[in-house]
N, C-alpha and C. Protein backbone atom coordinates (compact mmCIF):
# COMPACT_ATOMS: atom_id res chain seq x y z
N UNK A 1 19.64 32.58 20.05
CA UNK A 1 19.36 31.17 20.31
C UNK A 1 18.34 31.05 21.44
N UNK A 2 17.31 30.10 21.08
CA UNK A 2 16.17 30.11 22.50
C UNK A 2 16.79 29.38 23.33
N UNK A 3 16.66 29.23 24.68
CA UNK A 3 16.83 28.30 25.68
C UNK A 3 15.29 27.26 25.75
N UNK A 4 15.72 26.23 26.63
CA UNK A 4 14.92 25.59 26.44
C UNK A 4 13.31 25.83 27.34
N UNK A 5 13.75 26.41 27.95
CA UNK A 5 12.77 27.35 29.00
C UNK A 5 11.95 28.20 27.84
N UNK A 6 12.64 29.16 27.23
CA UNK A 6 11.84 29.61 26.24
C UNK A 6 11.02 29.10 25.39
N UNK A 7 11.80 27.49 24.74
CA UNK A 7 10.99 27.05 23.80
C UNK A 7 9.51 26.15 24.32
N UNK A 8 9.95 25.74 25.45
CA UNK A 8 8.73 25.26 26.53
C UNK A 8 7.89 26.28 26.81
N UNK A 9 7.94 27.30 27.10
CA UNK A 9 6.91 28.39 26.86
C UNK A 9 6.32 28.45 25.67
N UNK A 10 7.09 28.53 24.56
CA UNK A 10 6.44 29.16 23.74
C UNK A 10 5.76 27.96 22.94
N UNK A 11 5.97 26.54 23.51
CA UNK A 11 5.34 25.53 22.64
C UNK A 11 4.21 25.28 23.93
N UNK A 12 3.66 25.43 25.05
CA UNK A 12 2.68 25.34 26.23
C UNK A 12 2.02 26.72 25.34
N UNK A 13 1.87 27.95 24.83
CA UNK A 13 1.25 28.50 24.73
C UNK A 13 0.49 28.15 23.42
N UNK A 14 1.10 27.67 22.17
CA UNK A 14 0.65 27.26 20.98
C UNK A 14 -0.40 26.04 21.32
N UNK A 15 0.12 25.00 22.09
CA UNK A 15 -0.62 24.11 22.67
C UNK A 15 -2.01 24.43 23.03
N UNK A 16 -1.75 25.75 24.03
CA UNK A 16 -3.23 26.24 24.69
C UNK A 16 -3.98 26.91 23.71
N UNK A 17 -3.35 27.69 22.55
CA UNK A 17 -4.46 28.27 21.24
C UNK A 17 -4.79 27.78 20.27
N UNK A 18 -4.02 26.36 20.14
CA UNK A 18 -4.55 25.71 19.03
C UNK A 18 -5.60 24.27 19.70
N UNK A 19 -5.27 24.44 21.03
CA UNK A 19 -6.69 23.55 21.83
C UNK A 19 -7.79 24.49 22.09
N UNK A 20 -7.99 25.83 22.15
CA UNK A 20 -8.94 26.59 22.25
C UNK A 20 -9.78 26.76 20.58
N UNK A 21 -8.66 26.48 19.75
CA UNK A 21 -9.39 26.85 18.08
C UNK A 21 -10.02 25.39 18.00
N UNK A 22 -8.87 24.52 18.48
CA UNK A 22 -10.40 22.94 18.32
C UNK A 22 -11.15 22.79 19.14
N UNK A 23 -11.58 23.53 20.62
CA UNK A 23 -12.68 23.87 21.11
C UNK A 23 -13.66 24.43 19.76
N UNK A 24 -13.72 25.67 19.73
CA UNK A 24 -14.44 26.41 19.16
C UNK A 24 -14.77 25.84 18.16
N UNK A 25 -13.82 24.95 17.24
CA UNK A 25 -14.76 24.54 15.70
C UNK A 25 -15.45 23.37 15.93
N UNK A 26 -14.87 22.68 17.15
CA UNK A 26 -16.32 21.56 17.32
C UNK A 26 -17.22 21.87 17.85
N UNK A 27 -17.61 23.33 19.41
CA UNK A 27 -18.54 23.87 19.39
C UNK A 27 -19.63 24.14 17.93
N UNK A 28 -18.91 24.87 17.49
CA UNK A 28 -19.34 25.20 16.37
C UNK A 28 -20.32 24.39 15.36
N UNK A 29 -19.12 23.38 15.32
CA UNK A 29 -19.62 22.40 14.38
C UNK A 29 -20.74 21.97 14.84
N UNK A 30 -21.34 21.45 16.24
CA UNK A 30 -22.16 21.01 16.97
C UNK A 30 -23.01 21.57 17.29
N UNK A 31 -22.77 23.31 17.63
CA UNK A 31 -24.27 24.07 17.51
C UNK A 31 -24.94 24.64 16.23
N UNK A 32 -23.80 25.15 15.72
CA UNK A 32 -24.44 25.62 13.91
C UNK A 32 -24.49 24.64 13.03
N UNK A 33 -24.84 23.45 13.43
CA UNK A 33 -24.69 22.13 12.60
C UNK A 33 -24.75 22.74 10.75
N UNK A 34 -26.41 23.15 11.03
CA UNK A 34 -27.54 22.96 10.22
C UNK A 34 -26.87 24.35 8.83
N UNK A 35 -26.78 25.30 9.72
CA UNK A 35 -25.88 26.70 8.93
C UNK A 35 -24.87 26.40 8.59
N UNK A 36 -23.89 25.77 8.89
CA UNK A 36 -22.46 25.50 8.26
C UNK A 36 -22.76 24.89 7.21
N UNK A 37 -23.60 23.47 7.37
CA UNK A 37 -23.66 22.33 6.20
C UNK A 37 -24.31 23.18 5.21
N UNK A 38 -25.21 24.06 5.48
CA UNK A 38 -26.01 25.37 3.91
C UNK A 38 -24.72 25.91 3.78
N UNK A 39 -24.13 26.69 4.43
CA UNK A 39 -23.16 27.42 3.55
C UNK A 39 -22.22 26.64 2.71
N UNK A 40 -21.58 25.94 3.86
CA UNK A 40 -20.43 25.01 2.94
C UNK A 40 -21.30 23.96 1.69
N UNK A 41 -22.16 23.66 1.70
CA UNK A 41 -23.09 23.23 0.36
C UNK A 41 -22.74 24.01 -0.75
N UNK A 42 -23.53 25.26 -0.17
CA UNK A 42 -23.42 26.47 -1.36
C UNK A 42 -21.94 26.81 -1.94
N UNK A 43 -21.31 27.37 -1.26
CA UNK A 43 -19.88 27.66 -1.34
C UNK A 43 -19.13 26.35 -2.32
N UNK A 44 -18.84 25.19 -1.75
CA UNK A 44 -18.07 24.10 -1.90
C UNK A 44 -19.01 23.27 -2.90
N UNK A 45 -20.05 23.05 -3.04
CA UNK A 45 -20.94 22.34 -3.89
C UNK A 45 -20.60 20.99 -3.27
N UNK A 46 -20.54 20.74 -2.27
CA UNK A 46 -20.48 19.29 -1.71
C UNK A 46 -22.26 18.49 -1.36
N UNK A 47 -22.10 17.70 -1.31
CA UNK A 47 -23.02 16.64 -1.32
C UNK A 47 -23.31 16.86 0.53
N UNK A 48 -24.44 17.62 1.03
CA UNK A 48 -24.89 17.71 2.38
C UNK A 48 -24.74 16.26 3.70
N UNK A 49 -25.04 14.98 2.45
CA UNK A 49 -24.90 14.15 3.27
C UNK A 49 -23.59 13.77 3.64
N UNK A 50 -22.46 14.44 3.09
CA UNK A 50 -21.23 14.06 3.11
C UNK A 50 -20.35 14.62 4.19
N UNK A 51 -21.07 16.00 4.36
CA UNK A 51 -20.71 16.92 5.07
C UNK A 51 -20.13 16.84 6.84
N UNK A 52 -20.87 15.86 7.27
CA UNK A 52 -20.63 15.64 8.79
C UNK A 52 -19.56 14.93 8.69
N UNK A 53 -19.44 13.65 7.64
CA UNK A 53 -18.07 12.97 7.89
C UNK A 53 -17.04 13.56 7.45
N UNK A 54 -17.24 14.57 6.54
CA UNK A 54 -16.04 15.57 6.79
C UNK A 54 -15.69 16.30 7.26
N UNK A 55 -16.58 17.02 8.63
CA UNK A 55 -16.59 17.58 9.60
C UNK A 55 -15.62 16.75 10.48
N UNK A 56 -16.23 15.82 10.88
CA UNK A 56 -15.72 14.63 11.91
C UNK A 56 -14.01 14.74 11.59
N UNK A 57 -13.71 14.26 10.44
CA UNK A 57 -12.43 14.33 9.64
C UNK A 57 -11.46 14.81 10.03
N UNK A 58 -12.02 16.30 9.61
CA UNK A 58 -10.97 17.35 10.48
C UNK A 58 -11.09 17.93 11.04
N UNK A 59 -11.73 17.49 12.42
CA UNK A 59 -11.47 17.73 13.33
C UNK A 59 -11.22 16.66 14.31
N UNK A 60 -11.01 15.44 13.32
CA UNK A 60 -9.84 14.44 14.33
C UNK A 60 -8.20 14.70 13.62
N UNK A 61 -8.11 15.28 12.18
CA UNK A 61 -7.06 15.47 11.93
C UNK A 61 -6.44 16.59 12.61
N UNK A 62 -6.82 17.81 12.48
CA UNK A 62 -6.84 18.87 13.52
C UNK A 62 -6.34 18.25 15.07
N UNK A 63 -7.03 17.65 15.86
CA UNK A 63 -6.89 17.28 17.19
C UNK A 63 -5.72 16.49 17.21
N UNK A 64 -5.56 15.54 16.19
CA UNK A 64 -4.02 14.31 15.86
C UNK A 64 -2.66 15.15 15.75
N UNK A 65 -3.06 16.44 14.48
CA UNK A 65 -2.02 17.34 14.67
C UNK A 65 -1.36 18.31 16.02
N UNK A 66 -2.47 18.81 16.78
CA UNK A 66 -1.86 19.63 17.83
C UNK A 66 -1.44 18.18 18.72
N UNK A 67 -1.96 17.36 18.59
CA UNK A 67 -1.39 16.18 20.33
C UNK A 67 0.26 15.78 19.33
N UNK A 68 0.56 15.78 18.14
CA UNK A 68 1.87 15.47 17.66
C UNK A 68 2.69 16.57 17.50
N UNK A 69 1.84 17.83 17.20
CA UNK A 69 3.44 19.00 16.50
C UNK A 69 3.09 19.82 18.25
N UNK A 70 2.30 19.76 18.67
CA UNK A 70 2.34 21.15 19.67
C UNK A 70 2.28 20.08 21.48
N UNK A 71 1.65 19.07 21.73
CA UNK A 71 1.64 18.61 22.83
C UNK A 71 2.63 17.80 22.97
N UNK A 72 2.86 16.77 22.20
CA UNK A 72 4.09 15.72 23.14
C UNK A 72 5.82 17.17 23.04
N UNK A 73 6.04 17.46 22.29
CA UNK A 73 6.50 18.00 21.62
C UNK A 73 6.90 19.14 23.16
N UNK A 74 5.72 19.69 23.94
CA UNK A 74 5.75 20.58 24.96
C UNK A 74 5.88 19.48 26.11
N UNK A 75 5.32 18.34 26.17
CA UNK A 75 5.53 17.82 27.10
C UNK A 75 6.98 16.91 27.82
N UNK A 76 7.53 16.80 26.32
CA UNK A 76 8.91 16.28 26.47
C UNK A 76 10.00 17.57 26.75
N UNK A 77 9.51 18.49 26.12
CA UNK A 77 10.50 20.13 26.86
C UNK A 77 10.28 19.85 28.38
N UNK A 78 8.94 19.47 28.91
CA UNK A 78 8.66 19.78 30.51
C UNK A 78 9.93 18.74 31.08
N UNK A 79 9.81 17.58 30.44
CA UNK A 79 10.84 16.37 31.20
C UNK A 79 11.98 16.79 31.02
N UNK A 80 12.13 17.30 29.97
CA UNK A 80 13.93 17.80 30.06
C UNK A 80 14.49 18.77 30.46
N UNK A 81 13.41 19.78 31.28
CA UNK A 81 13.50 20.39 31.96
C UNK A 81 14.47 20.81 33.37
């Protein structure tokens, strides 16, 4: 059985790697604009102009998910602490 100490750890660390992976894919998204939208064209056969608002997409769905399953989630372990 975890204690709650444990599970506050281990939900502060998920927190910090799944805010470092939505660092990196909006870096990403923002410096390799131009290369992502060719590949994912090619690959996906999507429509180029479509491409940024589905960028945008998910990576507000992405960001909505970690602040609901991994941040309040760690931050209410901290209060009950």
């Amino acid at each position: 059985m975890l204690t709650i100490s444990e599970l506050t750890e281990f939900m502060g660390w998920s927190s910090l790697i799944n805010i470092c992976l939505l660092a990196a894919t909006t870096l990403a998204v923002i410096l390799m604009r131009e290369s992502i939208i060719k590949l994912h064209e090619k690959i996906f056969k999507v429509n180029a102009e479509e491409l940024p608002r589905i960028y945008f997409q998910y990576v507000a769905q992405y960001k909505l998910a970690i602040i609901i399953l991994n941040v309040v989630p760690y931050i209410s372990l901290k209060i009950m602490a």
